[in-house]
C-alpha atoms as a PDB file:
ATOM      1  CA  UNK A   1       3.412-272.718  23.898  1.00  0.00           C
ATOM      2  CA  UNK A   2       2.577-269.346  24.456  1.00  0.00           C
ATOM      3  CA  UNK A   3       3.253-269.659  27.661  1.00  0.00           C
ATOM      4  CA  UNK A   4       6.676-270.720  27.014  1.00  0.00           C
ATOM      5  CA  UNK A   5       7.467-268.009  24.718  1.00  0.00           C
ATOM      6  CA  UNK A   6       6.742-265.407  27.433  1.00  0.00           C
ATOM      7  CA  UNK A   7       8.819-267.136  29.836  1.00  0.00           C
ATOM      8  CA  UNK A   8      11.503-267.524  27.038  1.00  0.00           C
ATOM      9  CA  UNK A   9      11.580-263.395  26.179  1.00  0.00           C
ATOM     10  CA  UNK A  10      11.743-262.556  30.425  1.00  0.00           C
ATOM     11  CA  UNK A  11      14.954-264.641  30.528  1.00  0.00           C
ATOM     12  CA  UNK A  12      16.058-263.083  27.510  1.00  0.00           C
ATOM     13  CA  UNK A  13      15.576-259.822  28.585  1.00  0.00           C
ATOM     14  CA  UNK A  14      17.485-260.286  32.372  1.00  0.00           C
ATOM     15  CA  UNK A  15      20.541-261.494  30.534  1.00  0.00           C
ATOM     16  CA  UNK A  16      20.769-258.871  28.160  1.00  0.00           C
ATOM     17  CA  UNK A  17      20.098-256.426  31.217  1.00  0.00           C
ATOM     18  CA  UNK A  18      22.854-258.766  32.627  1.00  0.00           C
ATOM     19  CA  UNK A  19      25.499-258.001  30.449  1.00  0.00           C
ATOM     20  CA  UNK A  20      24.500-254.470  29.898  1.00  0.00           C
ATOM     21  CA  UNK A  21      25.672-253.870  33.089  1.00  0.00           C
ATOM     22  CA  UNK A  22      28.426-255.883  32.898  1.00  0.00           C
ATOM     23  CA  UNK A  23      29.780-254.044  29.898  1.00  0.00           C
ATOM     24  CA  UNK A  24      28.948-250.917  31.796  1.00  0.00           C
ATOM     25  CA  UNK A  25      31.214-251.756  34.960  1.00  0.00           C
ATOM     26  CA  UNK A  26      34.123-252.318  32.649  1.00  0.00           C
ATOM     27  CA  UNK A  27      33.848-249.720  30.407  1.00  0.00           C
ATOM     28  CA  UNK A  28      33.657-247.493  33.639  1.00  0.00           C
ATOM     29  CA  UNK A  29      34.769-248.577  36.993  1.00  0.00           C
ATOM     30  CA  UNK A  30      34.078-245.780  38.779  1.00  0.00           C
ATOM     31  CA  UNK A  31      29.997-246.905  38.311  1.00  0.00           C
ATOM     32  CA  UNK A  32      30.420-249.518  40.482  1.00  0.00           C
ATOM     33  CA  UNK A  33      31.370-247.043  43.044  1.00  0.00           C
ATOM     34  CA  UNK A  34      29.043-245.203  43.323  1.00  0.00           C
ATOM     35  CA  UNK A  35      26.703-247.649  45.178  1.00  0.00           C
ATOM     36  CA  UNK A  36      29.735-249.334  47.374  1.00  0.00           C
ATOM     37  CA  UNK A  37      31.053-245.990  48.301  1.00  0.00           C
ATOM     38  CA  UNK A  38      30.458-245.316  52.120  1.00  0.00           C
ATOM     39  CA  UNK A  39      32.598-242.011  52.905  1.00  0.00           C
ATOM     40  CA  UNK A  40      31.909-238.073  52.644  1.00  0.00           C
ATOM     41  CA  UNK A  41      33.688-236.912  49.158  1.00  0.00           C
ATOM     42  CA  UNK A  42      33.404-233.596  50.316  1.00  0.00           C
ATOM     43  CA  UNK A  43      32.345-231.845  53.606  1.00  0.00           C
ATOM     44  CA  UNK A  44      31.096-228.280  54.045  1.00  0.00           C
ATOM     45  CA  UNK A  45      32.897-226.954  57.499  1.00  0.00           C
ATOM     46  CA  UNK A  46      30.770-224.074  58.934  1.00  0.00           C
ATOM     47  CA  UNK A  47      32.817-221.981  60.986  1.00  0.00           C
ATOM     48  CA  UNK A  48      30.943-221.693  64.318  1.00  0.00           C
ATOM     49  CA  UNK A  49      30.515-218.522  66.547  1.00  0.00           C
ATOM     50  CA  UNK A  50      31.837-218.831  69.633  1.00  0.00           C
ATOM     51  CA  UNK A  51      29.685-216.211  72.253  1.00  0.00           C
ATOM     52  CA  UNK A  52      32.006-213.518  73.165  1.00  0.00           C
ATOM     53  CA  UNK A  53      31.133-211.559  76.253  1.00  0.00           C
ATOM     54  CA  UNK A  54      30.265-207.937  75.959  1.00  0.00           C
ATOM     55  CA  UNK A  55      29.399-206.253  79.463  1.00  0.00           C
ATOM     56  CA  UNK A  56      26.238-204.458  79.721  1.00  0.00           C
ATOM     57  CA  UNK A  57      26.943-200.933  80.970  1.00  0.00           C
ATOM     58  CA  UNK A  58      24.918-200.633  84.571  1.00  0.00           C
ATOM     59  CA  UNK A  59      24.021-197.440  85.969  1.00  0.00           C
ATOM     60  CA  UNK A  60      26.920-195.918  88.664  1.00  0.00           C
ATOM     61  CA  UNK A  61      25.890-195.441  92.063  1.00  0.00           C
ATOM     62  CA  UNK A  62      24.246-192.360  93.270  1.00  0.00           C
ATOM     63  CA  UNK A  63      24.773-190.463  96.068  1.00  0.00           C
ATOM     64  CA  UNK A  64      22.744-190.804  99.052  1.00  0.00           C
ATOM     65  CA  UNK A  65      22.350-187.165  99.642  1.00  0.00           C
ATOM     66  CA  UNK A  66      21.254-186.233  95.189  1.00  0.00           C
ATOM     67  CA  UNK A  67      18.283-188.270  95.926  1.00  0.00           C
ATOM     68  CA  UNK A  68      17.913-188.398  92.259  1.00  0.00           C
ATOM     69  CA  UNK A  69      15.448-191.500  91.953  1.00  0.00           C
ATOM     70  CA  UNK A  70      13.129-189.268  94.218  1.00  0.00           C
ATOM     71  CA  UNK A  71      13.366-187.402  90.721  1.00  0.00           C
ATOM     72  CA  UNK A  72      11.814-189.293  88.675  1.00  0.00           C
ATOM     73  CA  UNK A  73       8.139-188.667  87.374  1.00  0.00           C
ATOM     74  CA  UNK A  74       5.594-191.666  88.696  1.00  0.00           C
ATOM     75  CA  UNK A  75       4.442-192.335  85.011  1.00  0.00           C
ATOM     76  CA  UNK A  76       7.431-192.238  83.083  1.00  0.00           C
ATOM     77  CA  UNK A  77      10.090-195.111  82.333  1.00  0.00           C
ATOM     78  CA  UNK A  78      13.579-194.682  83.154  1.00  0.00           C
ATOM     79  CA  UNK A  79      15.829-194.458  79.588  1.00  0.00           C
ATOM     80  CA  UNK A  80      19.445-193.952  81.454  1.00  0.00           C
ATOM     81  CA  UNK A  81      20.537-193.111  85.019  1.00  0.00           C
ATOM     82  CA  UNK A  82      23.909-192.286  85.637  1.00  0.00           C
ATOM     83  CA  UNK A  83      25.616-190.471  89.171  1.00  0.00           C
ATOM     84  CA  UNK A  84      23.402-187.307  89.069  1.00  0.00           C
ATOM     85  CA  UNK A  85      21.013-187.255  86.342  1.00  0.00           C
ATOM     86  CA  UNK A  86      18.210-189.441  85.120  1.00  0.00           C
ATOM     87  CA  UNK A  87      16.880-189.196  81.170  1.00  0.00           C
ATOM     88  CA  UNK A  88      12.955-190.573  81.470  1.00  0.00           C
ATOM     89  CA  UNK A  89      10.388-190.337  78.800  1.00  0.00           C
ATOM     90  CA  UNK A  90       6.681-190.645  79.442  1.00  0.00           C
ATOM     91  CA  UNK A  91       3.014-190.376  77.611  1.00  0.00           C
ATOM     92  CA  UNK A  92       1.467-187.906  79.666  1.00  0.00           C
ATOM     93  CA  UNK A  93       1.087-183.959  78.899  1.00  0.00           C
ATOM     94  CA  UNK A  94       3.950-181.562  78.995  1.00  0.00           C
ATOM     95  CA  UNK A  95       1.814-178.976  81.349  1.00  0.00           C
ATOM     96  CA  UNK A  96       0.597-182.228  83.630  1.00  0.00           C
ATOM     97  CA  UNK A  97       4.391-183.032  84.182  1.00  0.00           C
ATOM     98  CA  UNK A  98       5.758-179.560  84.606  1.00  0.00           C
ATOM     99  CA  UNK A  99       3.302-179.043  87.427  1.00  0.00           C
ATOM    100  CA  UNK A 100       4.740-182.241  89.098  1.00  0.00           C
ATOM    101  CA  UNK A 101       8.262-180.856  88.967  1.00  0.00           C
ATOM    102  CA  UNK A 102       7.602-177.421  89.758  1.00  0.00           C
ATOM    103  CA  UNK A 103       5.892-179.039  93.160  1.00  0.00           C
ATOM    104  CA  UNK A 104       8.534-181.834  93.746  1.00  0.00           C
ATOM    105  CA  UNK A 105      10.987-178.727  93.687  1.00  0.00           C
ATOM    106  CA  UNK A 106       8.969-177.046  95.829  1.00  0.00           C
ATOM    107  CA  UNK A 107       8.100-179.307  98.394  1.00  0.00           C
ATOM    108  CA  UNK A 108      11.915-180.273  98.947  1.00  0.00           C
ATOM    109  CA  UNK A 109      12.770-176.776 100.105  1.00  0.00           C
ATOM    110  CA  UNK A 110      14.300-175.475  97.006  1.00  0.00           C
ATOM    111  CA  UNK A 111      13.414-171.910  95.225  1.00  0.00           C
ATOM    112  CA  UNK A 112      12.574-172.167  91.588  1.00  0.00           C
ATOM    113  CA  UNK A 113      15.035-169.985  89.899  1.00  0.00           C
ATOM    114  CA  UNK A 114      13.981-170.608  86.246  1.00  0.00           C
ATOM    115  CA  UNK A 115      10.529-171.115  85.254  1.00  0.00           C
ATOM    116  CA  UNK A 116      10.001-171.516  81.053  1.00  0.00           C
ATOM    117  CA  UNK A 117       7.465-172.649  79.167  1.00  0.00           C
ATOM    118  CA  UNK A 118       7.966-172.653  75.338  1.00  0.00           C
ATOM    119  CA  UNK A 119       5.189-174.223  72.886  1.00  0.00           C
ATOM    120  CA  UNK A 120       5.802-173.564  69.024  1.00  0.00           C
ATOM    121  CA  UNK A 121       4.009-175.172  65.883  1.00  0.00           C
ATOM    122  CA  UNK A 122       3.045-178.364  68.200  1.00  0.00           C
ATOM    123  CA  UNK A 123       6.933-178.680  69.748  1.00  0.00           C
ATOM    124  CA  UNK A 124       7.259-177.775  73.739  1.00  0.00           C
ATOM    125  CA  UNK A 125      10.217-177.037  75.720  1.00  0.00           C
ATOM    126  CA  UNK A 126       9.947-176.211  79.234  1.00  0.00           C
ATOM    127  CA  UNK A 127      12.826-175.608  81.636  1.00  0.00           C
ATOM    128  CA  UNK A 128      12.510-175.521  85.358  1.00  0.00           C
ATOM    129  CA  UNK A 129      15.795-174.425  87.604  1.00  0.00           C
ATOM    130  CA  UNK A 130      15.622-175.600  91.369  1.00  0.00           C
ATOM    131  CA  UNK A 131      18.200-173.822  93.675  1.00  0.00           C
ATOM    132  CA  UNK A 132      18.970-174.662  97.609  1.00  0.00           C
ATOM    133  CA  UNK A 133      22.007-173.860  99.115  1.00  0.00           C
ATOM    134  CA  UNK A 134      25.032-175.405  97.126  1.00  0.00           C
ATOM    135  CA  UNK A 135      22.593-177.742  95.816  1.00  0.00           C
ATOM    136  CA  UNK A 136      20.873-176.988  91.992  1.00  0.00           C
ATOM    137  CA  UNK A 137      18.426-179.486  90.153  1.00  0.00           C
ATOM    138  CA  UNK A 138      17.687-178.499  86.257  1.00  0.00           C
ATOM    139  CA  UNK A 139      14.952-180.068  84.340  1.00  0.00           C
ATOM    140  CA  UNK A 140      14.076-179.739  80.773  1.00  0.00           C
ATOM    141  CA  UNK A 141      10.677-181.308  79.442  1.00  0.00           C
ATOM    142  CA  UNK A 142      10.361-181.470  75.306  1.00  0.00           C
ATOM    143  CA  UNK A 143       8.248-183.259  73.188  1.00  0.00           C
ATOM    144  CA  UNK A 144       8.759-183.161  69.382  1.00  0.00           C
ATOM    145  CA  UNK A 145       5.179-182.738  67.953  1.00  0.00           C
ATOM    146  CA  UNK A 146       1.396-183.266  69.146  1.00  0.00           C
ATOM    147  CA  UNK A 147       1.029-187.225  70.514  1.00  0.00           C
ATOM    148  CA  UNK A 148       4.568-187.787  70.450  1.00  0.00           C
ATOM    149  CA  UNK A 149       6.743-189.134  73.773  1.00  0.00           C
ATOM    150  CA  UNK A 150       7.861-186.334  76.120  1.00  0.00           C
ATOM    151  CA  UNK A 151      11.491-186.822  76.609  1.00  0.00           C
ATOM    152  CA  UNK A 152      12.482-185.872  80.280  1.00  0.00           C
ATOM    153  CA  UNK A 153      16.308-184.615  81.675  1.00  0.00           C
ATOM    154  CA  UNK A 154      17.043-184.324  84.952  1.00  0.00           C
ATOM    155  CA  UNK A 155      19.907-183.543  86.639  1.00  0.00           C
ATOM    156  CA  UNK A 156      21.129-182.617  90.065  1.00  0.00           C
ATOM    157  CA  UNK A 157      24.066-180.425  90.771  1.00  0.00           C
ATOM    158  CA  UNK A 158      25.519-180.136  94.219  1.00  0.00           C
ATOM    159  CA  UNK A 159      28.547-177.751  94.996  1.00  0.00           C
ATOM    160  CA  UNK A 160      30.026-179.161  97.668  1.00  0.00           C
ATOM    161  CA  UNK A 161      30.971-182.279  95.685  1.00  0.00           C
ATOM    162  CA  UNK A 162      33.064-180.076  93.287  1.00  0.00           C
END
């Protein structure tokens, strides 16, 4: 009998669950629904970025006869090249790459007009003016403090272009 009873009260309690939901449904249709419902209510449309093409500016051509890669100081990297000058930057010492350009301008013939070498509370600024003919190269070495990058200019002048 006990048995029974037990089996009795589950039966009891699915059709009471039964009509609970029955009642439910009617009372509010939109319940059912919820479970039968299969499309998107709502969808979020991200715009999406379409690449655009933006051309890298390249360095122009130089003239054969500037020979202003010959220029440029063996330990340094190149930060812009254009026509007739070059803007490097490098870790070595200011006096270590003076030297090198005072030589360079030297061994290519020309007389070194301008010879400057400025060091104040850690900064340096030294200027060296290379003259041959109608042709002129100026470089400027500066670095901002002790253990900082030297910055290097370059730039080659020739007359007979102008």
């Amino acid at each position: 009998m006990f048995f029974t009873m037990h089996i009795f009260a589950v039966i009891l309690a699915v059709c009471i669950l039964t009509v609970g939901l029955i009642v439910a449904r009617i009372q509010n249709p939109s319940l059912s629904n919820i479970y039968r419902q299969k499309e998107v209510l709502s969808e979020k449309v991200l715009p999406t970025q379409t690449p655009t093409y933006i051309p890298t500016p390249f360095p122009t051509s130089v003239p054969k006869d500037t020979q202003i890669d010959s220029y440029k100081y063996p330990n340094s990297s190149v930060i812009s090249s254009s026509g007739n000058s070059l803007s490097l930057q490098s870790d070595d010492m200011t006096d270590v790459i003076t030297g090198w350009y005072k030589e360079k301008i030297e061994n290519e013939g020309m007389s070194v007009t301008t010879f400057v070498k400025t060091r104040a509370n850690d900064k340096v600024l030294n200027k060296l003016v290379g003259v041959k003919e109608d042709e002129q190269i100026n470089v400027e070495i500066s670095q901002e403090g002790a253990g900082q990058t030297v910055d290097i200019s370059v730039s080659f002048l020739n007359e007979s272009d102008n």
